[in-house]
Protein backbone atom coordinates (compact mmCIF):
# COMPACT_ATOMS: atom_id res chain seq x y z
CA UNK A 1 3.60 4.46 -6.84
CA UNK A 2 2.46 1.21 -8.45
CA UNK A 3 3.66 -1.02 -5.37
CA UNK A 4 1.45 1.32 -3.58
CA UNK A 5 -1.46 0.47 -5.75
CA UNK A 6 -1.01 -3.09 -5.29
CA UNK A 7 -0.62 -3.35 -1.70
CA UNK A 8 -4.48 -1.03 -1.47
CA UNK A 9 -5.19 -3.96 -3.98
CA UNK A 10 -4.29 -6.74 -1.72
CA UNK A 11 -6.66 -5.22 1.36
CA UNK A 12 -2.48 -4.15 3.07
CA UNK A 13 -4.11 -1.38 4.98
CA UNK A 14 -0.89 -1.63 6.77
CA UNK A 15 1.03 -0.36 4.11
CA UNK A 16 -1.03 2.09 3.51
CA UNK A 17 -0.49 3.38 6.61
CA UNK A 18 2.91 3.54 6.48
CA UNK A 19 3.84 6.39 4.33
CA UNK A 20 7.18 4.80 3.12
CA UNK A 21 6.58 4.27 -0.17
């Protein structure tokens, strides 16, 4: 959940998209 946050944080709109957290 938290490395989630941070990615959104760092503008990773890639991870966001990837629902692999």
């Amino acid at each position: 959940m938290l490395a989630r946050r941070n990615a959104d944080r760092a503008g990773d709109g890639q991870m966001r998209a990837s629902p692999s957290s």
